[in-house]
N, C-alpha and C. Protein backbone atom coordinates (compact mmCIF):
# COMPACT_ATOMS: atom_id res chain seq x y z
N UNK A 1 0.85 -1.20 0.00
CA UNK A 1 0.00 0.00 0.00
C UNK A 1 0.88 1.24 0.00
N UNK A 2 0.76 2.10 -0.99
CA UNK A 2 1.38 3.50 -1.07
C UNK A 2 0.78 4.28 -0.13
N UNK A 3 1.45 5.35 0.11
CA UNK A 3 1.24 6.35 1.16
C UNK A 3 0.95 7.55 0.48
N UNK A 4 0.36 8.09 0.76
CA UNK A 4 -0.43 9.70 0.00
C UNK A 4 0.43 11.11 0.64
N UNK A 5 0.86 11.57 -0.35
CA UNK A 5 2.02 12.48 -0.06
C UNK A 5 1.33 13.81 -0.51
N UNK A 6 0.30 14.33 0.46
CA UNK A 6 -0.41 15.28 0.32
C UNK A 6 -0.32 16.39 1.42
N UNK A 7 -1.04 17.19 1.23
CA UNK A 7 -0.59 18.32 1.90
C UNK A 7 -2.01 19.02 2.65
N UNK A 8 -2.41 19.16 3.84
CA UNK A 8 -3.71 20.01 3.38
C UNK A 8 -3.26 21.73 3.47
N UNK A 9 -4.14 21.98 2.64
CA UNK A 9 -3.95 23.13 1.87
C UNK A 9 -4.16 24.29 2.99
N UNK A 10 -4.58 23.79 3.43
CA UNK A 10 -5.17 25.33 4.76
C UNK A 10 -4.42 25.33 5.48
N UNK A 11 -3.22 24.42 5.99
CA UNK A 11 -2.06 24.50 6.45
C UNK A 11 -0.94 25.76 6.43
N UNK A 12 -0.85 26.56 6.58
CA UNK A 12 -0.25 27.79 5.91
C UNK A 12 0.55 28.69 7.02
N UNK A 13 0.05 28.80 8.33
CA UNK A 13 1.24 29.72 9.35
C UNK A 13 1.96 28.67 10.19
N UNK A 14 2.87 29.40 10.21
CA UNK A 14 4.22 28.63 11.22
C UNK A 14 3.48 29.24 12.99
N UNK A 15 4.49 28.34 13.36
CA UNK A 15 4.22 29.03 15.06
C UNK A 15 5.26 30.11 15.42
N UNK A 16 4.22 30.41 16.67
CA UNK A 16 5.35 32.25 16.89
C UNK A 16 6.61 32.22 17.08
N UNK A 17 7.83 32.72 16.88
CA UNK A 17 8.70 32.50 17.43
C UNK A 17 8.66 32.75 19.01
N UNK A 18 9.90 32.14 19.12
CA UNK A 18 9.68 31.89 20.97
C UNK A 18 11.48 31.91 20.91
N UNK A 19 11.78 31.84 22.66
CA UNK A 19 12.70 31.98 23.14
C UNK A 19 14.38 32.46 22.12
N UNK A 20 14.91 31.93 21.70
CA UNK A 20 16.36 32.57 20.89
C UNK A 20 15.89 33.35 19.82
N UNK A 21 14.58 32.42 18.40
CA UNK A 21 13.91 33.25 17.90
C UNK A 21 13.35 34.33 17.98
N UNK A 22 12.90 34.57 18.91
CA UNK A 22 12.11 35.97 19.32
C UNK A 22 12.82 36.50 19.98
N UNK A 23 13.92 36.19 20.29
CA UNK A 23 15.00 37.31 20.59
C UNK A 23 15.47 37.78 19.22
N UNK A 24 15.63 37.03 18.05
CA UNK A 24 16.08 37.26 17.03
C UNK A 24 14.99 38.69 16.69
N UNK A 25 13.93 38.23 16.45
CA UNK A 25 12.87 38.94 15.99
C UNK A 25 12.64 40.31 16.05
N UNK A 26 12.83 40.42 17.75
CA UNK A 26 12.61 41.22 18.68
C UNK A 26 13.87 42.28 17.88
N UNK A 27 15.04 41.99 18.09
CA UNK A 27 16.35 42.99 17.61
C UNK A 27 16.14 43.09 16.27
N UNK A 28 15.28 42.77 15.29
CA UNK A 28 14.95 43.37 14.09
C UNK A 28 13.91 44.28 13.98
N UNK A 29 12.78 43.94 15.17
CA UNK A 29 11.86 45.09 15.38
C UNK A 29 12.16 46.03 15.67
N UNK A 30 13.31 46.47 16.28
CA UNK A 30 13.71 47.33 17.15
C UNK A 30 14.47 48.42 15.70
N UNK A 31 14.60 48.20 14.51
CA UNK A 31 15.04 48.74 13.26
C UNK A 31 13.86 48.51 12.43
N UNK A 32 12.60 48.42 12.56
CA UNK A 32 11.45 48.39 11.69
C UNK A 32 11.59 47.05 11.40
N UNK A 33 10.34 46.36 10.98
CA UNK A 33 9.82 45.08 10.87
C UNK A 33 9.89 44.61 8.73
N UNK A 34 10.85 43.94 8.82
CA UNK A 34 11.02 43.63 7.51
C UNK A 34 9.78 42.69 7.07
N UNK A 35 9.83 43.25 5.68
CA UNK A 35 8.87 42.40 5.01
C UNK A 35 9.48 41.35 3.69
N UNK A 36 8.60 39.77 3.86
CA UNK A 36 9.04 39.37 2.75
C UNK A 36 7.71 39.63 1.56
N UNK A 37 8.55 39.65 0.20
CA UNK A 37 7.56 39.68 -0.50
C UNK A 37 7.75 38.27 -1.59
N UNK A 38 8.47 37.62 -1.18
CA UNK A 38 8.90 36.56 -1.76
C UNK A 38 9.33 35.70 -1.11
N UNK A 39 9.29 33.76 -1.46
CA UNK A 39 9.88 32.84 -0.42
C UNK A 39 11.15 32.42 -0.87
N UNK A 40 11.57 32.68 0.15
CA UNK A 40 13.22 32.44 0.14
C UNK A 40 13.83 30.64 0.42
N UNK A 41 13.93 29.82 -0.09
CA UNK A 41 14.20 29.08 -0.13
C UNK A 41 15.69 28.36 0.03
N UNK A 42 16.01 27.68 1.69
CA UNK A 42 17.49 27.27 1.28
C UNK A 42 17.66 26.13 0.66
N UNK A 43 18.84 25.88 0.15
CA UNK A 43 18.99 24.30 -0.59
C UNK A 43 20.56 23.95 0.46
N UNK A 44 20.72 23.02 -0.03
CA UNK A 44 22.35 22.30 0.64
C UNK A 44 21.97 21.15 0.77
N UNK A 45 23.53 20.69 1.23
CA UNK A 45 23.47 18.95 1.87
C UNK A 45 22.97 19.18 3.16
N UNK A 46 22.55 17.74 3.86
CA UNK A 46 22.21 17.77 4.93
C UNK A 46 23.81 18.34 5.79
N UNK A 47 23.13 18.66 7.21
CA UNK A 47 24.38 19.24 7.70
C UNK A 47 24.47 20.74 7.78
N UNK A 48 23.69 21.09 6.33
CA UNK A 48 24.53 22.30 6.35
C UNK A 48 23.51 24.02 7.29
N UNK A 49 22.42 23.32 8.22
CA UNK A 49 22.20 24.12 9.08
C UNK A 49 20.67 24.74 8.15
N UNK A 50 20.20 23.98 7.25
CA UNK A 50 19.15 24.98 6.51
C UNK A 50 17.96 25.07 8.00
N UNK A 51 17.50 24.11 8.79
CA UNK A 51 16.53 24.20 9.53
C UNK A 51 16.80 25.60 10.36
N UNK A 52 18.25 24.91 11.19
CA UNK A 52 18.19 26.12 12.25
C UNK A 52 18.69 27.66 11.59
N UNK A 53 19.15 27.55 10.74
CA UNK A 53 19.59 29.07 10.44
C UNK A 53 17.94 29.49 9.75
N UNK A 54 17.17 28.27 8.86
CA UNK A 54 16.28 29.25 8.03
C UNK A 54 14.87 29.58 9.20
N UNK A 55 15.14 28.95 10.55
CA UNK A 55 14.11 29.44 11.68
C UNK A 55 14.42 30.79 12.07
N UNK A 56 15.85 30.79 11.84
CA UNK A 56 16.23 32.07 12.45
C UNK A 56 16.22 33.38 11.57
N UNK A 57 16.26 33.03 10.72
CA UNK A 57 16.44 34.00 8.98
C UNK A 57 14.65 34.31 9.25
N UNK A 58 13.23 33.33 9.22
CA UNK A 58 12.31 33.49 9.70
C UNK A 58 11.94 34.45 10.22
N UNK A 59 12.27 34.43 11.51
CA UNK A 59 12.00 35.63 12.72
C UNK A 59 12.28 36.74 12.49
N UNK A 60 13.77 36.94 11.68
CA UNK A 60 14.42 38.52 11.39
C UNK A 60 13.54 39.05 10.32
N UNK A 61 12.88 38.33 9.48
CA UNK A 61 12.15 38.08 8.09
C UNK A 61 10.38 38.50 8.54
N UNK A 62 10.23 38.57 9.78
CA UNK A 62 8.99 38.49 10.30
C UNK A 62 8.05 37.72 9.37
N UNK A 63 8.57 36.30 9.16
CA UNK A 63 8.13 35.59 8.02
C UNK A 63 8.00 33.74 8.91
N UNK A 64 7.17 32.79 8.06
CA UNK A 64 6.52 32.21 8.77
C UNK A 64 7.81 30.79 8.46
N UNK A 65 8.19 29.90 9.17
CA UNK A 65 9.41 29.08 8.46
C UNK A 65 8.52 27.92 8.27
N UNK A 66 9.15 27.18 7.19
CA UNK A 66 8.46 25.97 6.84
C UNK A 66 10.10 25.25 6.77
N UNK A 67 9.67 23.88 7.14
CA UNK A 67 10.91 22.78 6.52
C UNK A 67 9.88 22.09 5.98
N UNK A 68 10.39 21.82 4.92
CA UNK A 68 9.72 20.38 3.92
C UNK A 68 9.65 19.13 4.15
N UNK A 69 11.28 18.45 5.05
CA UNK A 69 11.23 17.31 5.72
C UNK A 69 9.60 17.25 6.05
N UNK A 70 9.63 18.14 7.17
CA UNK A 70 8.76 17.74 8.18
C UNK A 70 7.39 17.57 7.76
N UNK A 71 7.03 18.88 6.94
CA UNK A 71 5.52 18.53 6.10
C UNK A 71 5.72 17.24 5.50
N UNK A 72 6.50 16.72 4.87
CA UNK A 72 6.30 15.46 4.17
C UNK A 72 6.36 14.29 5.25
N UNK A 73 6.72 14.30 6.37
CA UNK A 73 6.58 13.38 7.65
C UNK A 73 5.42 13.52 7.93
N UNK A 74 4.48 14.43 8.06
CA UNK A 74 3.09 14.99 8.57
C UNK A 74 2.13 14.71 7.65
N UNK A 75 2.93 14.71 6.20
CA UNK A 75 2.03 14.06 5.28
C UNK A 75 1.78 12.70 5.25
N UNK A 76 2.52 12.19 5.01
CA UNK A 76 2.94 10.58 4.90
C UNK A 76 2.76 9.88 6.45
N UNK A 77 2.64 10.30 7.43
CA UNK A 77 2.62 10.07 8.66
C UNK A 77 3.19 9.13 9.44
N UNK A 78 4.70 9.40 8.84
CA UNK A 78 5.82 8.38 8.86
C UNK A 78 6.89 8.92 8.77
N UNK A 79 8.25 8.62 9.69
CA UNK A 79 9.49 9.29 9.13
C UNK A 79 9.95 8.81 8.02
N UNK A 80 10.71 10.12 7.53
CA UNK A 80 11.21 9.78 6.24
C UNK A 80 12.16 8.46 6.34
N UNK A 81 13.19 8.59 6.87
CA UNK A 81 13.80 6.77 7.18
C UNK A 81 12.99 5.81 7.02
N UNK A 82 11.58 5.78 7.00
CA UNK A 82 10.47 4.85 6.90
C UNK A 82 9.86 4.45 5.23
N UNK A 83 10.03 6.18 5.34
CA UNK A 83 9.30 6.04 3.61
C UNK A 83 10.69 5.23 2.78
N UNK A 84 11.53 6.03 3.14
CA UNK A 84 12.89 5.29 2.34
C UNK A 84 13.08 3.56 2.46
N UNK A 85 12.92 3.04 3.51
CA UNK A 85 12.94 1.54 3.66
C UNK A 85 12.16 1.00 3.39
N UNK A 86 10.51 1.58 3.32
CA UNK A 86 9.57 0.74 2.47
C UNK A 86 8.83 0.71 0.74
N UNK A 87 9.37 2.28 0.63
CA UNK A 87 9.17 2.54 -0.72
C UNK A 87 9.83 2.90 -1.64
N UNK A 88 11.34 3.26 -0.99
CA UNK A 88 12.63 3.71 -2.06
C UNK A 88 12.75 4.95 -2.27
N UNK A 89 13.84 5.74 -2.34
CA UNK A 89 13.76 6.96 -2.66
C UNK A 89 13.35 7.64 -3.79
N UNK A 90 12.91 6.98 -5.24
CA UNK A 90 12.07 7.58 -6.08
C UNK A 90 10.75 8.02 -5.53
N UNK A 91 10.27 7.02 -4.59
CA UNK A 91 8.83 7.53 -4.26
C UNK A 91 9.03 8.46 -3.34
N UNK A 92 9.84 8.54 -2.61
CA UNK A 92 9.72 9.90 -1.54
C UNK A 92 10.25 10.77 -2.12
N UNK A 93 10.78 11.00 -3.73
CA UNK A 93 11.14 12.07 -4.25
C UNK A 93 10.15 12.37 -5.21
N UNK A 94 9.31 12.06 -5.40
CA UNK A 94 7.89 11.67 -6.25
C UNK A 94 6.69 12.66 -4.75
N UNK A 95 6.88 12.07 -3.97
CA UNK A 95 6.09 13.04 -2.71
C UNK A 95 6.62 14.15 -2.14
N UNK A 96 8.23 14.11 -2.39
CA UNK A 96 8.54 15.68 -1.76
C UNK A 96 8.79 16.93 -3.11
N UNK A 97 8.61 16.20 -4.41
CA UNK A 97 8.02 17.38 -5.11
C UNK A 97 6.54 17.86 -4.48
N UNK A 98 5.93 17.20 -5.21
CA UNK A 98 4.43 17.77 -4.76
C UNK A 98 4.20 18.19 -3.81
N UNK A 99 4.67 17.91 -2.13
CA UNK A 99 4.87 19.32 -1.22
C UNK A 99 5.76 19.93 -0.92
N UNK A 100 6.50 19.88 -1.61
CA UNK A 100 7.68 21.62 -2.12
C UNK A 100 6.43 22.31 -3.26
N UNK A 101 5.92 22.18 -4.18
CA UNK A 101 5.01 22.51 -5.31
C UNK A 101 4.21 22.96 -4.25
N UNK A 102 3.26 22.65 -3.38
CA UNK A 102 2.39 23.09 -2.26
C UNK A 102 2.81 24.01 -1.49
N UNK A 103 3.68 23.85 -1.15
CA UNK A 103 4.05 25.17 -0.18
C UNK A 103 4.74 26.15 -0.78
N UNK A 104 5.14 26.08 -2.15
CA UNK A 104 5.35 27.35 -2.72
C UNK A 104 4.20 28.14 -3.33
N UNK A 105 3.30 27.15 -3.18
CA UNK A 105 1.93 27.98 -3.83
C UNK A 105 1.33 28.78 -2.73
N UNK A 106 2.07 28.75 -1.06
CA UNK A 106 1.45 29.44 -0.64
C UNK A 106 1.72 31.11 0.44
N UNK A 107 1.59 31.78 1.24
CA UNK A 107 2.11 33.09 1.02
C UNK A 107 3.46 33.35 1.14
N UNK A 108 4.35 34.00 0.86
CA UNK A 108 5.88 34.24 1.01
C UNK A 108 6.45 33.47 2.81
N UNK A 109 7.59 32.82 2.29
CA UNK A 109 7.82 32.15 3.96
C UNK A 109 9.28 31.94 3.12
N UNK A 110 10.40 31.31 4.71
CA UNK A 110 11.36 30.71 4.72
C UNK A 110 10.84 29.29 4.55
N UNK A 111 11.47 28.59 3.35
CA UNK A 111 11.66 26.93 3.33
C UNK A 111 12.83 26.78 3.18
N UNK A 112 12.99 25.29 4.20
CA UNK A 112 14.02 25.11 4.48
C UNK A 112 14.05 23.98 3.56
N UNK A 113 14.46 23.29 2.52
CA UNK A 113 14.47 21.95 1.54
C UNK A 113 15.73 20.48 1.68
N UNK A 114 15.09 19.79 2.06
CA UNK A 114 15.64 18.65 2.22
C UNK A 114 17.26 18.61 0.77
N UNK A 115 18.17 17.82 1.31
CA UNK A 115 19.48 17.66 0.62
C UNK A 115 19.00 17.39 -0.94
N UNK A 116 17.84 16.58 -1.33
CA UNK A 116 18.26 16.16 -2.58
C UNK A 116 16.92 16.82 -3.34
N UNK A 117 16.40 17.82 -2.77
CA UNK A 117 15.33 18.44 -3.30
C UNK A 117 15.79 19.11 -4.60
N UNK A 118 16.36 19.59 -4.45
CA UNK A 118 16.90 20.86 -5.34
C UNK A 118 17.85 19.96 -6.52
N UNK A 119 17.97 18.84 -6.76
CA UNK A 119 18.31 17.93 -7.77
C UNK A 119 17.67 17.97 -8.64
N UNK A 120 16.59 17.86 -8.27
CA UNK A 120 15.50 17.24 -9.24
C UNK A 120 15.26 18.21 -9.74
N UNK A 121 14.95 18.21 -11.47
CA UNK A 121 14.90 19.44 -12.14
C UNK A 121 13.56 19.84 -12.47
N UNK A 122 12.32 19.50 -12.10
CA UNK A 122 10.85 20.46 -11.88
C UNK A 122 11.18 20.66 -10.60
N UNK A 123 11.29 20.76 -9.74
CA UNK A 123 11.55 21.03 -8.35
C UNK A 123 12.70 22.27 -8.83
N UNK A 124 13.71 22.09 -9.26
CA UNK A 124 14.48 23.06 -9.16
C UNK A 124 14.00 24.44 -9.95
N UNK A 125 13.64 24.06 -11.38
CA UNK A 125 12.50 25.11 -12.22
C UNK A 125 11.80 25.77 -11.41
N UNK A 126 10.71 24.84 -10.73
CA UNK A 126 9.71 25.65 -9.62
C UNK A 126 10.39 26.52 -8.74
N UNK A 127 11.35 26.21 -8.01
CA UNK A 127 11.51 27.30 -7.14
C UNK A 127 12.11 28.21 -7.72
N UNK A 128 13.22 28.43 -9.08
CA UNK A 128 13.53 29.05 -9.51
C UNK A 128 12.59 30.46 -9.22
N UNK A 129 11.49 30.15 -10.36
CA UNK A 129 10.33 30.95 -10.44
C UNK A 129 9.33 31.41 -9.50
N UNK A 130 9.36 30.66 -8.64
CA UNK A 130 8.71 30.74 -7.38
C UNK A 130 9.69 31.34 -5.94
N UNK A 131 10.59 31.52 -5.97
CA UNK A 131 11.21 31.68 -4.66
C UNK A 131 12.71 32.21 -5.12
N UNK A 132 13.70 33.01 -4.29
CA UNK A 132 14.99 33.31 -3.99
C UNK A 132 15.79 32.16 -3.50
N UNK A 133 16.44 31.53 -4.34
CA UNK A 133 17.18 30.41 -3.44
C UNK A 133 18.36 30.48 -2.63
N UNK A 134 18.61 29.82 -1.80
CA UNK A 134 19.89 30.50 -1.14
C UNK A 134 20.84 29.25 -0.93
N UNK A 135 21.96 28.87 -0.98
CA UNK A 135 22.84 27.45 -0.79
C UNK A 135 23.64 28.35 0.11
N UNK A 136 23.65 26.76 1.17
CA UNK A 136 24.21 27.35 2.54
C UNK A 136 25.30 25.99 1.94
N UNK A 137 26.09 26.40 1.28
CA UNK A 137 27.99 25.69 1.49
C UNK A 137 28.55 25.85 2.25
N UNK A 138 29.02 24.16 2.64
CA UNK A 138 29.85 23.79 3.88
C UNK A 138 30.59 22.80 3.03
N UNK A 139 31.93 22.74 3.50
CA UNK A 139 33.27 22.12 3.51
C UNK A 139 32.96 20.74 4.11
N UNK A 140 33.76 19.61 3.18
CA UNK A 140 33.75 18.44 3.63
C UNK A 140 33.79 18.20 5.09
N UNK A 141 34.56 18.92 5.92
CA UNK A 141 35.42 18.22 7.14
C UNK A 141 34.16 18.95 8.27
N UNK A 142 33.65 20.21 7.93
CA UNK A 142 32.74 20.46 8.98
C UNK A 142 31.17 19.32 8.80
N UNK A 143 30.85 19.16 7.43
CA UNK A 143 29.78 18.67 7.26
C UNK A 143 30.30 16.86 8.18
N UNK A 144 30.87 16.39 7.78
CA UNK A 144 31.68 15.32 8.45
C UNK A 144 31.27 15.33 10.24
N UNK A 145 32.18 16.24 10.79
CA UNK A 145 31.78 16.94 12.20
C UNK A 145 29.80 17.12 12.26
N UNK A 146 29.49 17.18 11.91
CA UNK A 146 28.20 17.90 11.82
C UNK A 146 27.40 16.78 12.00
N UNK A 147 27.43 15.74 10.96
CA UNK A 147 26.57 14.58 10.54
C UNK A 147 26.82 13.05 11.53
N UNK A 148 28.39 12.89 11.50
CA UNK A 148 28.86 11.28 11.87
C UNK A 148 27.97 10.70 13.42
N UNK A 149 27.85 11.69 13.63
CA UNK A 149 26.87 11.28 15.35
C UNK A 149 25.57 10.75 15.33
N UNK A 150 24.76 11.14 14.10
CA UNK A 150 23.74 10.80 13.89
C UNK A 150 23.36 10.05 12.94
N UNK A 151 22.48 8.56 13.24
CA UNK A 151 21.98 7.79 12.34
C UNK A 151 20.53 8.11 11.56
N UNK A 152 19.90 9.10 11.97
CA UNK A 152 18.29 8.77 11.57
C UNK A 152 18.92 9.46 9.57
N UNK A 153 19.92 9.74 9.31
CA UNK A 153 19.58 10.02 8.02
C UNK A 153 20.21 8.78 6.91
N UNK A 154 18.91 8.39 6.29
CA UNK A 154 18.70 7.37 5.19
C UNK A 154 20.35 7.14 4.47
N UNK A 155 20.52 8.44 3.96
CA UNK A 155 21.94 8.10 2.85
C UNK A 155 22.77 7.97 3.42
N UNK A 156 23.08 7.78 5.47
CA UNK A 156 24.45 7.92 5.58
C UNK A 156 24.29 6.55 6.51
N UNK A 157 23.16 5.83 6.82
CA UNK A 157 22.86 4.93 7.55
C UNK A 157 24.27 3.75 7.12
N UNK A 158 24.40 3.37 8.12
CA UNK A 158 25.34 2.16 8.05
C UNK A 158 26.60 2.26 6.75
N UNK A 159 26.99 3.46 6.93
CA UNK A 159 27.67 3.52 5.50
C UNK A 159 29.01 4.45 6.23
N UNK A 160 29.93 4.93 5.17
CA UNK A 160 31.35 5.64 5.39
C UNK A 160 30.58 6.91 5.69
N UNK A 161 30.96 7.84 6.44
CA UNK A 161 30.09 9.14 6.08
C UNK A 161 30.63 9.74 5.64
N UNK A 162 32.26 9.78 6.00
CA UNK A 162 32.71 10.60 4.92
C UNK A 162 32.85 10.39 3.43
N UNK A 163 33.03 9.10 2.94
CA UNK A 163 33.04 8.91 1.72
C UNK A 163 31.65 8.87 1.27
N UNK A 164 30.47 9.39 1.96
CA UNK A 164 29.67 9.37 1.30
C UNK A 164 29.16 10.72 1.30
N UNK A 165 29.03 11.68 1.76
CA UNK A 165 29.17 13.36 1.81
C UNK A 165 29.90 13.40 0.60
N UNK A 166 31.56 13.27 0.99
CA UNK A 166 32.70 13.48 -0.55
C UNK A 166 31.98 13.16 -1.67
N UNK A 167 31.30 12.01 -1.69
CA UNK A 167 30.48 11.80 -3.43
C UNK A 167 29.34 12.81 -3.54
N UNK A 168 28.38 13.01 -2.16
CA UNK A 168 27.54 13.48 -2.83
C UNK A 168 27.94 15.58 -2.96
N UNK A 169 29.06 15.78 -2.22
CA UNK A 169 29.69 17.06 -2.95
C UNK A 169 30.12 17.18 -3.87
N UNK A 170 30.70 16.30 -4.73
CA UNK A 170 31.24 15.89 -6.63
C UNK A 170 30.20 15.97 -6.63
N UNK A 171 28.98 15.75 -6.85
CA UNK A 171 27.91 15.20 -7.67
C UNK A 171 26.89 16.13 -7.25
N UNK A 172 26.98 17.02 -5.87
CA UNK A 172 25.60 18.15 -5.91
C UNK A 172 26.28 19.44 -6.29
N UNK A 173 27.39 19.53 -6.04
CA UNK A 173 27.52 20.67 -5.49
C UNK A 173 27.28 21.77 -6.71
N UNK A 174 27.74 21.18 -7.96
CA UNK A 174 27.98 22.09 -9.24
C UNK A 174 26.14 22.41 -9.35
N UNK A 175 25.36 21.46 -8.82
CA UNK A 175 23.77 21.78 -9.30
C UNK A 175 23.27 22.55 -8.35
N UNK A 176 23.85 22.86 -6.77
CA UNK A 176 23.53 23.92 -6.02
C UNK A 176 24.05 25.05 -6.23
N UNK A 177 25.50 25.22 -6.90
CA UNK A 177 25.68 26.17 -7.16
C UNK A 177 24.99 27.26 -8.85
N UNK A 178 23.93 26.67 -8.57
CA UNK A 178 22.70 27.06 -9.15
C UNK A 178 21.89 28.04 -8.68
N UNK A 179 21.87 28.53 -7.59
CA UNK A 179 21.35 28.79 -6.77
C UNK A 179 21.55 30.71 -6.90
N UNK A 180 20.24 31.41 -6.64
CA UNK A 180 20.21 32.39 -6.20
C UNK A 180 21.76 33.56 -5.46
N UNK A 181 21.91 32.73 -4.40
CA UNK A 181 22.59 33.58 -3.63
C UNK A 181 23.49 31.88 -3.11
N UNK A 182 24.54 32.12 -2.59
CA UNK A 182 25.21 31.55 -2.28
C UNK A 182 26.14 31.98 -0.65
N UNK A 183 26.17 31.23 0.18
CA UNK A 183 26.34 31.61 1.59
C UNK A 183 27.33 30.56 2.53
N UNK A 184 28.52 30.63 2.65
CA UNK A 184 29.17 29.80 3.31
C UNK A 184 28.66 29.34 4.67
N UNK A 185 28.20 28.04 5.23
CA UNK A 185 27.65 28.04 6.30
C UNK A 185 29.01 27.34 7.16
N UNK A 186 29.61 28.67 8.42
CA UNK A 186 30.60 27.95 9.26
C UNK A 186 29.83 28.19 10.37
N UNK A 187 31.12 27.37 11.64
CA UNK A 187 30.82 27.07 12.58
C UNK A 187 31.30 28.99 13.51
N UNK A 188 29.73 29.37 13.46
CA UNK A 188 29.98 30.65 14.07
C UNK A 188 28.54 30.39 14.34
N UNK A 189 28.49 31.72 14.93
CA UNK A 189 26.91 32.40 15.65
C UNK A 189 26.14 32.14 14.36
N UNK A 190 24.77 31.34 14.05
CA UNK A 190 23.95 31.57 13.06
C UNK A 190 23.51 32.95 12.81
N UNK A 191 23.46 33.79 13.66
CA UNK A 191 23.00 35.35 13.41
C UNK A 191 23.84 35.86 12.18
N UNK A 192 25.34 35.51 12.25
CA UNK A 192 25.99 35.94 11.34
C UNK A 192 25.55 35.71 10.21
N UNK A 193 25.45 34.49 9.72
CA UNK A 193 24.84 34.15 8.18
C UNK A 193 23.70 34.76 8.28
N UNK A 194 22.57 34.45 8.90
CA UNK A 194 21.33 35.56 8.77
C UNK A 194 21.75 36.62 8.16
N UNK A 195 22.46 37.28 8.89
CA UNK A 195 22.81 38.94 8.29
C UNK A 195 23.13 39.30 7.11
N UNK A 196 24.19 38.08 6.99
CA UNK A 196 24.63 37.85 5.36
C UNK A 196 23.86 37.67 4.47
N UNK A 197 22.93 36.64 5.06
CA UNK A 197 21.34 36.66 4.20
C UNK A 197 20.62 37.47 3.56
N UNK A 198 20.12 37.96 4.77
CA UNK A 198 19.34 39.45 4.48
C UNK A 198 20.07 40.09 3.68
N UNK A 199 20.93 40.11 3.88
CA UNK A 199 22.30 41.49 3.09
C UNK A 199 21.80 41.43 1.60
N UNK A 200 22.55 40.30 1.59
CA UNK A 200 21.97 39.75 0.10
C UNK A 200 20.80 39.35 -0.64
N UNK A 201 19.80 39.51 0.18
CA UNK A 201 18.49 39.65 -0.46
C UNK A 201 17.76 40.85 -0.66
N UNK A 202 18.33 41.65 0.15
CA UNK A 202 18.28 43.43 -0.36
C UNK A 202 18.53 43.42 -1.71
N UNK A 203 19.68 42.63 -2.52
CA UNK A 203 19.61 43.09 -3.66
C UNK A 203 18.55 42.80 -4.55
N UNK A 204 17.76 41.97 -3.91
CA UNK A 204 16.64 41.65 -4.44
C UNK A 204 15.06 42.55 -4.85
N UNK A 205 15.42 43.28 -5.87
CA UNK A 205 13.58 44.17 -5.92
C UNK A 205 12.27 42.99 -5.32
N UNK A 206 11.94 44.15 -4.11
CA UNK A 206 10.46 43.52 -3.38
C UNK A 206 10.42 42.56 -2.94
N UNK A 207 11.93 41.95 -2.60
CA UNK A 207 12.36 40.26 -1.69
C UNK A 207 11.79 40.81 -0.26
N UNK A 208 12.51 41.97 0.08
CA UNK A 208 13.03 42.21 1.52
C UNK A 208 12.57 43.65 1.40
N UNK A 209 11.50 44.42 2.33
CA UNK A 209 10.97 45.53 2.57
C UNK A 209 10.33 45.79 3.82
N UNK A 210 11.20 47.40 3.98
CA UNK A 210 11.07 47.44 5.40
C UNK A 210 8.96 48.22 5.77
N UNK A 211 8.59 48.18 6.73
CA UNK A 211 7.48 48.64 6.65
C UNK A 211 7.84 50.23 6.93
């Protein structure tokens, strides 16, 4: 039995920020309350911080954050490690188009996009047109540091992690550097890249506007 990789549609605000977030928030209010007029979308390998930096990019953004993982866990009502062991990763890349396609249809937000989203080339088209993309690049040896502790992710399960990051940086990296804006993600304060963020989406007509 397949699993229905749907979305409901009325689904649409994030929750308030709270504690570090809304401190974030808070010190952007305090310089007028930015507006998005467009969804900003990060891409990268896993590792490379899209959740927690794009919660935090969110708040400064007075904008609502979405991760895609997670809608597609909420859809499917199963972790992704699940969908992967019972249905293969074509089909969970077959369901995390169609809610990346869903949540870009709906009002300007931070998405945060799973590692191999942005591969796939209607997925990548769509956000093109639909959203500011942003690639948060990280270096073999931090992503390494970042990842080896943890098993719940599918491509690195029981495997080398570093030799398996190293392939999939040959093999993504030239298609992320596709990308909108481009943003080194190190091991510093996430505020910093935020800033860098924003910075760079100023250059953007009607991305980023202050009220």
């Amino acid at each position: 039995m397949g699993v229905t990789m749907g979305l409901d549609e009325t689904e649409t605000s994030a929750d308030p920020p709270t504690g570090e977030d809304a401190g974030a928030a808070n010190r952007a209010g305090a310089a007028g309350r930015p507006q998005l007029g467009r969804t900003v979308a990060l891409v990268g390998l896993m590792g490379a911080g899209k959740s927690s930096v794009g919660r935090r990019l969110a708040s400064v953004l007075r904008a609502p954050f979405r991760d895609a993982d997670d809608e597609i866990e909420k859809a499917a009502a199963m972790p992704i490690s699940e969908i992967f062991e019972r249905f293969g990763e074509a089909y969970f890349r077959e369901g995390e188009r169609r809610v990346i396609a869903r949540l870009l249809a709906d009002r300007p937000h931070v998405l945060a996009t799973g590692g191999g989203a942005y591969l796939d080339p209607e997925t990548r088209r769509l956000l093109s047109r639909r959203a500011i993309t942003v690639w948060l690049r990280v270096d073999l040896d931090t992503l390494v540091r970042r990842t080896e502790r943890r098993d719940h992710r599918p491509l690195l399960k029981g495997r080398d992690t570093r030799a398996v990051l190293s392939d999939l940086i040959d093999a993504r990296y030239p298609i992320y550097a596709e990308a909108d804006i481009v943003v080194d993600s190190r091991d510093e304060p996430h505020e910093t890249m935020v800033r860098e963020i924003v910075e760079r989406l100023e250059a953007f007509d009607g991305v980023v506007a202050a009220e």
